[in-house]
N, C-alpha and C. Protein backbone atom coordinates (compact mmCIF):
# COMPACT_ATOMS: atom_id res chain seq x y z
N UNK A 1 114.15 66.95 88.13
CA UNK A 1 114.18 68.39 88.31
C UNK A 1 112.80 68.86 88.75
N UNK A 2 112.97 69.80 89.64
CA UNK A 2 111.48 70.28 90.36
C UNK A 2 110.52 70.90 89.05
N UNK A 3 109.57 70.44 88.82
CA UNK A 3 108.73 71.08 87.88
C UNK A 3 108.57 72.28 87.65
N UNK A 4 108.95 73.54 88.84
CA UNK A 4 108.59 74.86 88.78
C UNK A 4 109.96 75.50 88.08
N UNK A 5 110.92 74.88 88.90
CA UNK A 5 112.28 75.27 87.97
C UNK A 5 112.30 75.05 86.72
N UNK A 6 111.94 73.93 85.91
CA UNK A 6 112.13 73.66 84.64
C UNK A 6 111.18 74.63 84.04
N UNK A 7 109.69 75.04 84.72
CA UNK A 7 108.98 75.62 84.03
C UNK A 7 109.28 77.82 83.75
N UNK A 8 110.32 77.14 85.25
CA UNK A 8 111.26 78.83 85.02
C UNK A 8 112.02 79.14 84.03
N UNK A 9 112.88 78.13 83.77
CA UNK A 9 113.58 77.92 82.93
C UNK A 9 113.21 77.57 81.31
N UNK A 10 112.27 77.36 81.11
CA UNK A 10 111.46 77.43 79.92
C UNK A 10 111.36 78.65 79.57
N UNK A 11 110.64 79.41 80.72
CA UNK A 11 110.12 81.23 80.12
C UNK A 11 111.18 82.17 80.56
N UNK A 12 112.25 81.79 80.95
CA UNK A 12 113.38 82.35 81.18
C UNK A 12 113.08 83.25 82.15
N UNK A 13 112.19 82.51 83.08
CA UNK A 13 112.01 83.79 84.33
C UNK A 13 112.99 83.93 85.67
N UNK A 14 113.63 84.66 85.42
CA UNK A 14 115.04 84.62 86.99
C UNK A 14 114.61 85.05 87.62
N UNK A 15 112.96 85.87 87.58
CA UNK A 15 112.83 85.92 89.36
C UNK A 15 112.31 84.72 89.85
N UNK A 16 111.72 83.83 89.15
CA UNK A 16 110.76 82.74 90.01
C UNK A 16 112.04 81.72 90.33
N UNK A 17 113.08 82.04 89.38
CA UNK A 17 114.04 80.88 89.65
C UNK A 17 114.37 81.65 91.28
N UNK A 18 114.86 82.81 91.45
CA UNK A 18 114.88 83.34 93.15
C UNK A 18 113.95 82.81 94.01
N UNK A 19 112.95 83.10 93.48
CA UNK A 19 111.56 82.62 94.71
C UNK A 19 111.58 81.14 94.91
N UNK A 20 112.16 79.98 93.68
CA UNK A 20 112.73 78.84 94.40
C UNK A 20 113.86 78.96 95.15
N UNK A 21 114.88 79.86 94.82
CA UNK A 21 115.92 79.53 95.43
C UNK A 21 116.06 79.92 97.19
N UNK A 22 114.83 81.16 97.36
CA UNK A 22 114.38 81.39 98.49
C UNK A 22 113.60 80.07 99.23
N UNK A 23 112.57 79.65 98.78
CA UNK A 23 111.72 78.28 99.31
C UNK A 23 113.17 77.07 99.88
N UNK A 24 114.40 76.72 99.06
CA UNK A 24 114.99 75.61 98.83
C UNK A 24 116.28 76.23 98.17
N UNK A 25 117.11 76.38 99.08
CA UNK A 25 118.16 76.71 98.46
C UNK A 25 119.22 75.59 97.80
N UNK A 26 118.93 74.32 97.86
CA UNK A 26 119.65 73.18 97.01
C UNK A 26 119.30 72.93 95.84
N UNK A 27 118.19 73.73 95.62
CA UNK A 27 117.12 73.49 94.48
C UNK A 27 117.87 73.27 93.28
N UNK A 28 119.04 73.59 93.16
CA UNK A 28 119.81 74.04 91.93
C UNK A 28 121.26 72.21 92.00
N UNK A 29 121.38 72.38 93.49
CA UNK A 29 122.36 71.30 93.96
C UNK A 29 122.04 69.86 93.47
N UNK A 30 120.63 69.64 93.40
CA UNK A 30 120.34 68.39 93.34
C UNK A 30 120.50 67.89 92.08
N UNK A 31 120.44 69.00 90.82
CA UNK A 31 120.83 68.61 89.27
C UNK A 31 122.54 68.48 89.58
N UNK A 32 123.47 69.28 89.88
CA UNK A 32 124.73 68.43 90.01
C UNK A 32 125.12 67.54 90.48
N UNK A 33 124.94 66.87 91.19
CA UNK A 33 124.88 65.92 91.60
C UNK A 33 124.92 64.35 90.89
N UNK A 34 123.64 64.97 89.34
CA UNK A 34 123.52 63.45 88.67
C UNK A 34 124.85 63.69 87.53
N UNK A 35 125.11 62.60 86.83
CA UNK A 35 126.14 62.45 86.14
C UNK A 35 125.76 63.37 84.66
N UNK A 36 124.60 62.81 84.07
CA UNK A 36 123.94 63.28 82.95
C UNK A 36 122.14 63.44 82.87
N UNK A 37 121.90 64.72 83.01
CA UNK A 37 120.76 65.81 83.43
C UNK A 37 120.60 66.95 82.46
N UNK A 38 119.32 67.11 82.11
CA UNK A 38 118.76 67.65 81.02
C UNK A 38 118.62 69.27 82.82
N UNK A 39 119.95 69.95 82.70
CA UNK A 39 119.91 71.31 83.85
C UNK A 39 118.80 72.39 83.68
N UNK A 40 118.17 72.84 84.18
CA UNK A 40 117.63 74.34 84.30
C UNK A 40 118.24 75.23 83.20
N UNK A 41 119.86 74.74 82.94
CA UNK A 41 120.76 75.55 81.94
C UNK A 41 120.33 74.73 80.52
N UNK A 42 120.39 73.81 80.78
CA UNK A 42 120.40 73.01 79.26
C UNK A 42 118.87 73.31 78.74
N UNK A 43 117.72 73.47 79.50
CA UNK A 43 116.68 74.22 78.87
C UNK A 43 116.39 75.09 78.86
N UNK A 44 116.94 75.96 79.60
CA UNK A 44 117.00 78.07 79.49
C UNK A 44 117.86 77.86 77.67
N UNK A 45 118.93 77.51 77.66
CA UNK A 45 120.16 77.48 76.56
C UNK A 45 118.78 76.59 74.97
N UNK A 46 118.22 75.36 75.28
CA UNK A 46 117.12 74.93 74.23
C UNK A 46 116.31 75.40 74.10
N UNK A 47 115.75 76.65 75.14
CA UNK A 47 114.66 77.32 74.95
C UNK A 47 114.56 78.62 74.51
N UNK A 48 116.48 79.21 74.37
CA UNK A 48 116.82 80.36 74.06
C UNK A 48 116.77 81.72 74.96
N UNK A 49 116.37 80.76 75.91
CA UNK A 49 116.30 82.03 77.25
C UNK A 49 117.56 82.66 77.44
N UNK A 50 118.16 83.77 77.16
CA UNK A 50 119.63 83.61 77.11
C UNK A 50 120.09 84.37 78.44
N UNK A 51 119.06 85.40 78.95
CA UNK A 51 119.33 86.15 80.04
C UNK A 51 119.21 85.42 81.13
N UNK A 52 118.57 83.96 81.53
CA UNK A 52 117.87 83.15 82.34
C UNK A 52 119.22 82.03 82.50
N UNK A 53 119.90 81.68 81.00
CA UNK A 53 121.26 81.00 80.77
C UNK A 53 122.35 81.98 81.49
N UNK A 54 122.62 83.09 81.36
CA UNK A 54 123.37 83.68 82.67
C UNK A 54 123.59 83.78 83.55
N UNK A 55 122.05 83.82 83.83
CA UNK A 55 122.08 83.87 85.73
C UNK A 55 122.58 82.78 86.24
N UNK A 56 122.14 81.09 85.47
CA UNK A 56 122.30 80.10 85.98
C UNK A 56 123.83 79.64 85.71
N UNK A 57 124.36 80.24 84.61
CA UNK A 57 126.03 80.00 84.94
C UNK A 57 126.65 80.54 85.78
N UNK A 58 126.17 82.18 86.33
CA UNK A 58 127.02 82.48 86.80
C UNK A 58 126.61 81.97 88.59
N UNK A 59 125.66 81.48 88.41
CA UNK A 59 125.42 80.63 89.96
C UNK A 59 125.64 79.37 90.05
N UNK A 60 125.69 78.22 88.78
CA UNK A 60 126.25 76.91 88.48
C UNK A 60 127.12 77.37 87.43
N UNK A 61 128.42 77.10 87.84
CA UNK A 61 129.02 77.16 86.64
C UNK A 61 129.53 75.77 86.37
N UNK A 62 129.38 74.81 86.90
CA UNK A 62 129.63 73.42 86.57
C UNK A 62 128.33 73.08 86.02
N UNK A 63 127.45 73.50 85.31
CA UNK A 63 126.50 72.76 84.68
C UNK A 63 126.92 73.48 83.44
N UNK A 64 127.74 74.32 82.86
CA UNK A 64 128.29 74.33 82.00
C UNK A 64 129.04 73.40 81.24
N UNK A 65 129.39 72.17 81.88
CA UNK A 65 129.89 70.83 81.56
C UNK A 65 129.21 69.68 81.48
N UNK A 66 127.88 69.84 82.23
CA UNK A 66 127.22 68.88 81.68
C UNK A 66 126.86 68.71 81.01
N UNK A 67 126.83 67.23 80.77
CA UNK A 67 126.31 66.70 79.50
C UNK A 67 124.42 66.10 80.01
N UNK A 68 123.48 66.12 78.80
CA UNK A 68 122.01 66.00 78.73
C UNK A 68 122.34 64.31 78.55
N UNK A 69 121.01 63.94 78.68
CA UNK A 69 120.25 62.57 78.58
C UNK A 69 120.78 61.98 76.97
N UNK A 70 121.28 63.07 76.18
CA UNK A 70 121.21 62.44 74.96
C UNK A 70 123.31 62.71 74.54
N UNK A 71 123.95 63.52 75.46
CA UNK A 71 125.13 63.05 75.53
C UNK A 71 125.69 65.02 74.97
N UNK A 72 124.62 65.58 74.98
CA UNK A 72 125.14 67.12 74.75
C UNK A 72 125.47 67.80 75.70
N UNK A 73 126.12 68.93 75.62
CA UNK A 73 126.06 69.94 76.44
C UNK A 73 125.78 71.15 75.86
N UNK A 74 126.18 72.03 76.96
CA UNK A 74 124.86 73.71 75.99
C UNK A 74 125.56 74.14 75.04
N UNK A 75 126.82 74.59 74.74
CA UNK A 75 127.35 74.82 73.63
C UNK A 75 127.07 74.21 72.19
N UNK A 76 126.78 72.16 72.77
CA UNK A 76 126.26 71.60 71.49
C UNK A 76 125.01 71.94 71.32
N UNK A 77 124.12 72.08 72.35
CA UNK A 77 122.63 72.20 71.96
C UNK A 77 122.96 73.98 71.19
N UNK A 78 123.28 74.66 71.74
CA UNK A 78 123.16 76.11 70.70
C UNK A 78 123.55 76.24 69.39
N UNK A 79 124.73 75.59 69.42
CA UNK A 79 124.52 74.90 67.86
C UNK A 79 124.06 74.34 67.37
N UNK A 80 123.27 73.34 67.81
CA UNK A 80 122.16 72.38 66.68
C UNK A 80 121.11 73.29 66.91
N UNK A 81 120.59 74.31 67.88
CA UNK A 81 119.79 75.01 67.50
C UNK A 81 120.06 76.09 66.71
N UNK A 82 121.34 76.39 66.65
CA UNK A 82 121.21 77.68 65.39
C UNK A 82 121.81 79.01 65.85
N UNK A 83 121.72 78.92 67.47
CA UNK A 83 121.44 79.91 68.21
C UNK A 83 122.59 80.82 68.96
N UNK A 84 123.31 81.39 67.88
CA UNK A 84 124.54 81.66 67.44
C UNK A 84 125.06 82.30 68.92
N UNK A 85 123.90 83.63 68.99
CA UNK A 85 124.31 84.84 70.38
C UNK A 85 124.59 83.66 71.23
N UNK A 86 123.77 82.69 71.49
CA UNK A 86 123.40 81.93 72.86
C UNK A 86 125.05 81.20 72.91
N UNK A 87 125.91 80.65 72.28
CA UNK A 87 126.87 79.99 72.27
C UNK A 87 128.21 81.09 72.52
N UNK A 88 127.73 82.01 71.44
CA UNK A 88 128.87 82.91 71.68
C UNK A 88 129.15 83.90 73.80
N UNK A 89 127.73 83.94 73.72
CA UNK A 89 127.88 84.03 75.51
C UNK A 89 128.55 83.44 76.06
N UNK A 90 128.00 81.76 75.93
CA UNK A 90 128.65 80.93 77.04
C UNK A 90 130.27 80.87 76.51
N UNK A 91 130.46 80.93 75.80
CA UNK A 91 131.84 80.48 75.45
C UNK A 91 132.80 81.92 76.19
N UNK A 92 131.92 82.93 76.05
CA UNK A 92 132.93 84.66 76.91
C UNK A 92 132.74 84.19 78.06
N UNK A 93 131.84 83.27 78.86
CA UNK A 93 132.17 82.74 80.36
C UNK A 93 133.65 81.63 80.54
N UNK A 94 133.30 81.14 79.35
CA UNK A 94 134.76 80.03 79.30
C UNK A 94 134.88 79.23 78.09
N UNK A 95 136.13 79.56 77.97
CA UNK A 95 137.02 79.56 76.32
C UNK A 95 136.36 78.14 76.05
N UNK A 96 137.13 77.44 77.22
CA UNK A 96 137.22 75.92 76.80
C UNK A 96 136.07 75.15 76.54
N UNK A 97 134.52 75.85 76.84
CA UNK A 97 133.81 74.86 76.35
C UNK A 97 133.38 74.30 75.27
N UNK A 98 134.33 75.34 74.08
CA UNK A 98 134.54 74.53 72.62
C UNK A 98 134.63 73.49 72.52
N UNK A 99 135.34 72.87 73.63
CA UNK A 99 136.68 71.44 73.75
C UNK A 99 135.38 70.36 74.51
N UNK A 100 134.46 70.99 74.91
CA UNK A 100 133.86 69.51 75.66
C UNK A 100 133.18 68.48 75.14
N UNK A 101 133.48 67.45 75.17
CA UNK A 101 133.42 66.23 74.53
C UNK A 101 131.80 66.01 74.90
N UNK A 102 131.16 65.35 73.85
CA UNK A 102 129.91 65.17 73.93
C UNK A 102 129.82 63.46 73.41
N UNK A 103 128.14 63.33 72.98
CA UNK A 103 128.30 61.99 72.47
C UNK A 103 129.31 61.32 71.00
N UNK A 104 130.06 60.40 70.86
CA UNK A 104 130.94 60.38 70.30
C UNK A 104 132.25 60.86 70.45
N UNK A 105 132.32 61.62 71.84
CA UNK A 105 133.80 62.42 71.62
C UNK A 105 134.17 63.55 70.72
N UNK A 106 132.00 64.05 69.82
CA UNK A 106 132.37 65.12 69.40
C UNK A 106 132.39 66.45 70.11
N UNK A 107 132.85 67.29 69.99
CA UNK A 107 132.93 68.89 70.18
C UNK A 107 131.89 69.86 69.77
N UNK A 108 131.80 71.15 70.22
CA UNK A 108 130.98 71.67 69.62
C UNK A 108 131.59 72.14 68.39
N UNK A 109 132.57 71.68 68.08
CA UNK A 109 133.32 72.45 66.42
C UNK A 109 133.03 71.60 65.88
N UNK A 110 133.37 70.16 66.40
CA UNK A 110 132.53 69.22 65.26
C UNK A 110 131.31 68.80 64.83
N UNK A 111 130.61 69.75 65.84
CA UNK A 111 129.15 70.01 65.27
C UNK A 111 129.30 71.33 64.29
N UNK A 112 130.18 71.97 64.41
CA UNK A 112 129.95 73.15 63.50
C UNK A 112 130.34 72.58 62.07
N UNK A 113 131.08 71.76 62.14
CA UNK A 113 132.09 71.26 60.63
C UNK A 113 131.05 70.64 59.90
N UNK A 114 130.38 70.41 60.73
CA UNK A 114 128.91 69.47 60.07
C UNK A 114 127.98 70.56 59.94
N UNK A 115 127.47 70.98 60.33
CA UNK A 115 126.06 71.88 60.14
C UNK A 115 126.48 73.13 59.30
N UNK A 116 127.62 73.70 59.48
CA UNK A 116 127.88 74.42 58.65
C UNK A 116 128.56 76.28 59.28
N UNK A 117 129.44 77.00 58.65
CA UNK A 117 129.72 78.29 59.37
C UNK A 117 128.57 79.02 59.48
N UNK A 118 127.52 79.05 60.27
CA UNK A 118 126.78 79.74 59.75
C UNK A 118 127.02 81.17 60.71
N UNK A 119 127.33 81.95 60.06
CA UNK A 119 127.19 83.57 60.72
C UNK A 119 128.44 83.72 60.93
N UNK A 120 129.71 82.67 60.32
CA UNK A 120 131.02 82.95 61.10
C UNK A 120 131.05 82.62 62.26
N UNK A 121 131.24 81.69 62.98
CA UNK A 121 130.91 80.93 64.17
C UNK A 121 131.88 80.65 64.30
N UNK A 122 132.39 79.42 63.32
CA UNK A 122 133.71 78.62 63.12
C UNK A 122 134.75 79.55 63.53
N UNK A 123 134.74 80.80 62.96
CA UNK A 123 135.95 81.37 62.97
C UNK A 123 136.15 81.96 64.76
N UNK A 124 135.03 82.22 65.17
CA UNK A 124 134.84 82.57 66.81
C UNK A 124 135.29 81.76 67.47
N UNK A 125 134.92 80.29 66.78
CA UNK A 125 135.32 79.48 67.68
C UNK A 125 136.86 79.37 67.88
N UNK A 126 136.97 78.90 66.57
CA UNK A 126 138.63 78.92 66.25
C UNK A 126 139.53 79.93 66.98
N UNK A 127 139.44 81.03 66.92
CA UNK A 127 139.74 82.29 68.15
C UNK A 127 139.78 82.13 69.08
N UNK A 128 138.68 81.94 69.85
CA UNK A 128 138.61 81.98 71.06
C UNK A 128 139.30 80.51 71.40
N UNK A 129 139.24 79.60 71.02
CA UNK A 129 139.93 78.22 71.78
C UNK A 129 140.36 77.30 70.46
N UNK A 130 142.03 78.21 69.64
CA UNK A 130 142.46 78.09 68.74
C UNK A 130 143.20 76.34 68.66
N UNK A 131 143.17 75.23 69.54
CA UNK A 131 143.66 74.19 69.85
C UNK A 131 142.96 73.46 70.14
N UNK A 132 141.27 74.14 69.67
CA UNK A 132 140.31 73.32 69.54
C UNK A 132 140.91 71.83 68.09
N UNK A 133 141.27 72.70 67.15
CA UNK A 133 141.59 72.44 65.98
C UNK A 133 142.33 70.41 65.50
N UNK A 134 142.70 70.68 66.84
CA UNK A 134 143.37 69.30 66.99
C UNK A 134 142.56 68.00 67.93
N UNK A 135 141.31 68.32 68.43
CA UNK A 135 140.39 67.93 69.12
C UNK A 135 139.96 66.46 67.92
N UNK A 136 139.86 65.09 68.31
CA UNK A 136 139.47 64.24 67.77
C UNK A 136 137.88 63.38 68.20
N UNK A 137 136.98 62.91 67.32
CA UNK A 137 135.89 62.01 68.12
C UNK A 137 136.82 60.65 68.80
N UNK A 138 135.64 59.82 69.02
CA UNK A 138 135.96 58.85 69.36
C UNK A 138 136.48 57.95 68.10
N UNK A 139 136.07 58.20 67.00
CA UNK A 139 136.54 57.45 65.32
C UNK A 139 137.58 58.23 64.95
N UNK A 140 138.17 58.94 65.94
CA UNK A 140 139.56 59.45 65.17
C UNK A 140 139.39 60.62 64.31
N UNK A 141 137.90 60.90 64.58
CA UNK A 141 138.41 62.03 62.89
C UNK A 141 138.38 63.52 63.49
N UNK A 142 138.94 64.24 62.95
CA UNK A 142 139.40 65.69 63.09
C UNK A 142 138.11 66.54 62.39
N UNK A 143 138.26 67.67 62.58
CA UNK A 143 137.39 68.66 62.08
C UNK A 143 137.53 68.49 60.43
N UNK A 144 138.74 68.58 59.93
CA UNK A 144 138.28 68.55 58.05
C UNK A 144 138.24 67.06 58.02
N UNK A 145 138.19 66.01 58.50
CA UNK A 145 137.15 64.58 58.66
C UNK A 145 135.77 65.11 58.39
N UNK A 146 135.30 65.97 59.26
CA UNK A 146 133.71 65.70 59.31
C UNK A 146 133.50 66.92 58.31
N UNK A 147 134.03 67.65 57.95
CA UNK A 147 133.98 68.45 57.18
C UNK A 147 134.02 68.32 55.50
N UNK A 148 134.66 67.23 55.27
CA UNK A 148 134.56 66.56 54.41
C UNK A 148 134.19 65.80 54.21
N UNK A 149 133.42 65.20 55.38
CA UNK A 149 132.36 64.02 55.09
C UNK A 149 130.75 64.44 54.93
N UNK A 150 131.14 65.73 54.87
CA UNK A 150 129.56 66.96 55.29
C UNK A 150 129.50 67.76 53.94
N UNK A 151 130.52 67.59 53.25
CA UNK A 151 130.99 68.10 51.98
C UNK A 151 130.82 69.82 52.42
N UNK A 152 131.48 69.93 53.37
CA UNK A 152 130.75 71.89 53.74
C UNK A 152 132.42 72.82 53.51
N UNK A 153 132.26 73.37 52.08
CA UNK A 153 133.20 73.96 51.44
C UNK A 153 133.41 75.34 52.18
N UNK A 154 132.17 75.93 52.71
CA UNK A 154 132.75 76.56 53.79
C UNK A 154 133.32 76.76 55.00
N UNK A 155 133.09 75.78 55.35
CA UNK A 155 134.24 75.20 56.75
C UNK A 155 135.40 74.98 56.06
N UNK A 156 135.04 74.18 55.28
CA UNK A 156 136.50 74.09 54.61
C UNK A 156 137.87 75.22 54.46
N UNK A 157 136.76 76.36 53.87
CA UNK A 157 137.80 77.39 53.72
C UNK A 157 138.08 78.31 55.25
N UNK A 158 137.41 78.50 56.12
CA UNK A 158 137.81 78.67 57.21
C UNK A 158 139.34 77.69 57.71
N UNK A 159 138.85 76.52 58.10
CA UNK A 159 139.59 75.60 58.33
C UNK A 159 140.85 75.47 58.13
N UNK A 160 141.55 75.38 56.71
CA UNK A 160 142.47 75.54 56.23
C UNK A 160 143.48 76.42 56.16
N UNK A 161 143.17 77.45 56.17
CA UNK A 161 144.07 78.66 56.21
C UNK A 161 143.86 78.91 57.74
N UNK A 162 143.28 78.41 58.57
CA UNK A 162 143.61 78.49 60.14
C UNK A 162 144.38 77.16 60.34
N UNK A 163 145.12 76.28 59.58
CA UNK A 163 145.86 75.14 60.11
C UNK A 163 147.23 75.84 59.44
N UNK A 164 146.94 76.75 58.48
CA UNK A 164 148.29 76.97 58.21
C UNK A 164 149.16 77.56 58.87
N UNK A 165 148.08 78.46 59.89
CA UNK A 165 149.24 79.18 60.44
C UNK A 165 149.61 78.36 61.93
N UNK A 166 149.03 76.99 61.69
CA UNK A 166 149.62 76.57 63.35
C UNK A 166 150.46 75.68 63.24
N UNK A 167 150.97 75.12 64.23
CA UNK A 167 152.46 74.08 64.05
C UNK A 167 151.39 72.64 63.77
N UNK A 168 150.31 72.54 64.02
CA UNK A 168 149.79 70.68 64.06
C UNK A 168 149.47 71.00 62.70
N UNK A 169 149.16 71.50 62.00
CA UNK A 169 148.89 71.65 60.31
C UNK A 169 149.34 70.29 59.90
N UNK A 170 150.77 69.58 60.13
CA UNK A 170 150.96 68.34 59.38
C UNK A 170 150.03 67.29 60.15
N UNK A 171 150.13 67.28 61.48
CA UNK A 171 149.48 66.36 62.08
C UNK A 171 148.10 65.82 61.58
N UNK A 172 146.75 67.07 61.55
CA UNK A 172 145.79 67.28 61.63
C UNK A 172 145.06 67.25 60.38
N UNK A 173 146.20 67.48 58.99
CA UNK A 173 146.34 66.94 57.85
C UNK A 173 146.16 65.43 57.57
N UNK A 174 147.32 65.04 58.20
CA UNK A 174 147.40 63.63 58.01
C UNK A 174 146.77 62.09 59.08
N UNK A 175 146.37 62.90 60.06
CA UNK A 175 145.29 62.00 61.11
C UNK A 175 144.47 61.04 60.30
N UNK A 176 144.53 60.11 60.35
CA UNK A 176 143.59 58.81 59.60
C UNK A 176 142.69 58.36 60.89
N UNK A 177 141.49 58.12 60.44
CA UNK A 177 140.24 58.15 61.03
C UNK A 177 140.25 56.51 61.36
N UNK A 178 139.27 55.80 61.80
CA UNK A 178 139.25 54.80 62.43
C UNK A 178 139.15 53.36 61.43
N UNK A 179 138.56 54.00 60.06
CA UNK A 179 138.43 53.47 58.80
C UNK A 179 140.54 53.95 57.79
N UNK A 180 141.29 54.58 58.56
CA UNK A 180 142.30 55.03 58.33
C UNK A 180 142.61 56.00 56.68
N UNK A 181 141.67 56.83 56.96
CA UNK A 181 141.29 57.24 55.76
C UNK A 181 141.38 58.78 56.35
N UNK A 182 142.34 59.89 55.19
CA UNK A 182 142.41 61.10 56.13
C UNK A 182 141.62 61.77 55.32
N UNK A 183 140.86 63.09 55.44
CA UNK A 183 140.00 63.80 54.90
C UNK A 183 140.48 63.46 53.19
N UNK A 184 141.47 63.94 52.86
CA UNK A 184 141.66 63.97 51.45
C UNK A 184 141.60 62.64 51.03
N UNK A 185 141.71 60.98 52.09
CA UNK A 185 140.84 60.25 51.25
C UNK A 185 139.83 60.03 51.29
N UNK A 186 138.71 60.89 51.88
CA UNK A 186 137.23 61.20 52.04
C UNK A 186 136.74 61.45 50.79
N UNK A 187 137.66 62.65 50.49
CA UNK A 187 136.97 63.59 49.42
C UNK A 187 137.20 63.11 48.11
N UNK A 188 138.48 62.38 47.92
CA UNK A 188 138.77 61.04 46.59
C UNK A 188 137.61 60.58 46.69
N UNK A 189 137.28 59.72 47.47
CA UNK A 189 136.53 59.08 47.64
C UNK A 189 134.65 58.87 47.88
N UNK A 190 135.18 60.52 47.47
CA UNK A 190 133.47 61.33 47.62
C UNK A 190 133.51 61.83 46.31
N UNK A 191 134.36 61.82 45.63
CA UNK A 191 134.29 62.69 44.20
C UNK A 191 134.27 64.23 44.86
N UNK A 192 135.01 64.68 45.30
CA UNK A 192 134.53 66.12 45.69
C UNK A 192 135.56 67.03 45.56
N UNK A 193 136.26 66.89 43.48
CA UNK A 193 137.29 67.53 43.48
C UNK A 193 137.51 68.95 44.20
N UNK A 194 136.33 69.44 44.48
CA UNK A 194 136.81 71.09 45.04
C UNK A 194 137.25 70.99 45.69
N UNK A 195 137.42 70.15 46.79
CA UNK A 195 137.91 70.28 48.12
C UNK A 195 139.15 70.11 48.12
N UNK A 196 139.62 68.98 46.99
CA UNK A 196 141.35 68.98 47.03
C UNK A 196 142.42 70.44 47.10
N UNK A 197 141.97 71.55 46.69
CA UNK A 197 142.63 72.45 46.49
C UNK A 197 143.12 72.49 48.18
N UNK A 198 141.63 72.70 48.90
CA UNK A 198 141.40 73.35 50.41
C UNK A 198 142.27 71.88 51.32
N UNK A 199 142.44 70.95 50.90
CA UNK A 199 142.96 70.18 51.73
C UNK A 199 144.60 69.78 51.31
């Protein structure tokens, strides 16, 4: 990536990102191109630039799918950063990037099941791309998998009463993980009577 762009994209400046795009108008082309690229977006989105993350979706909107050097994409990086507004944006550009598979085949929900609801997230997510819910890693496990392997009683209670009201509720219940073990034999198996109620 051209050094001036990344350094635009750091301070979230969209005019200098213009004044490249005036100099070199591929300037932006040559990051799609690679398979997996740390985008102009993926460090506006790590750097919290969020007005700088707009411009560049709504002029790449396929770098909304890429995945970084380490197997993320921006939805996952705004969640491991915390950076609640920044996720909830990209996701009002498009539902589905709840659903994009990252390293492991996790999601950005199954980063949430792990880190935790924080601010009510989960439940945004769940909303906005309600069939996230049935989304698996590559080990088979479902959202109350990692949720119960994270022991996070508040996902939990989100979680649950959003499977009840959908038809995969039995499925997504009973999914056995790659060790063939379904959340509720996680949580046996974690000692973590609270959770039996929620599962």
């Amino acid at each position: 990536m051209d050094n001036i762009l990344e350094r635009a994209a750091r301070a979230g400046n969209v005019s200098e990102l213009y004044t490249l795009i005036e100099r070199d108008g591929n300037v932006l082309k040559r990051s799609d191109e690679v398979e997996f690229v740390n985008t102009a977006l993926h460090i506006a989105v790590d750097e919290g630039c969020i007005e700088f993350a707009m411009e560049i979706m709504s002029l790449k909107p396929s770098f909304a799918r890429k995945l970084d050097h380490q197997g993320l994409s921006l939805i996952h990086l705004a969640v491991e950063k915390g950076n609640q507004e920044m996720a909830l944006r990209l996701i009002e550009t498009d539902n589905d990037l709840v659903r994009v598979r990252g390293k492991n085949g996790a999601t950005p929900l199954h980063y949430i099941c792990k880190v935790g609801n924080h601010d009510g997230q989960l439940d945004t997510f769940l909303k906005t791309c309600p069939n996230s819910i049935r989304d698996v890693t590559t080990a088979n496990c479902t959202a109350l998998h990692i949720a119960t392997k994270s022991n996070r009683l508040d996902v939990l209670q989100v979680l649950t009463p959003t499977l009840g009201k959908k038809d995969c509720c039995w499925e997504v219940v009973n999914r056995k993980d790659k060790n063939v073990n379904t959340a509720l034999h996680i949580a046996a198996r974690n000692n973590q009577p609270e959770t039996h109620p929620l599962l």
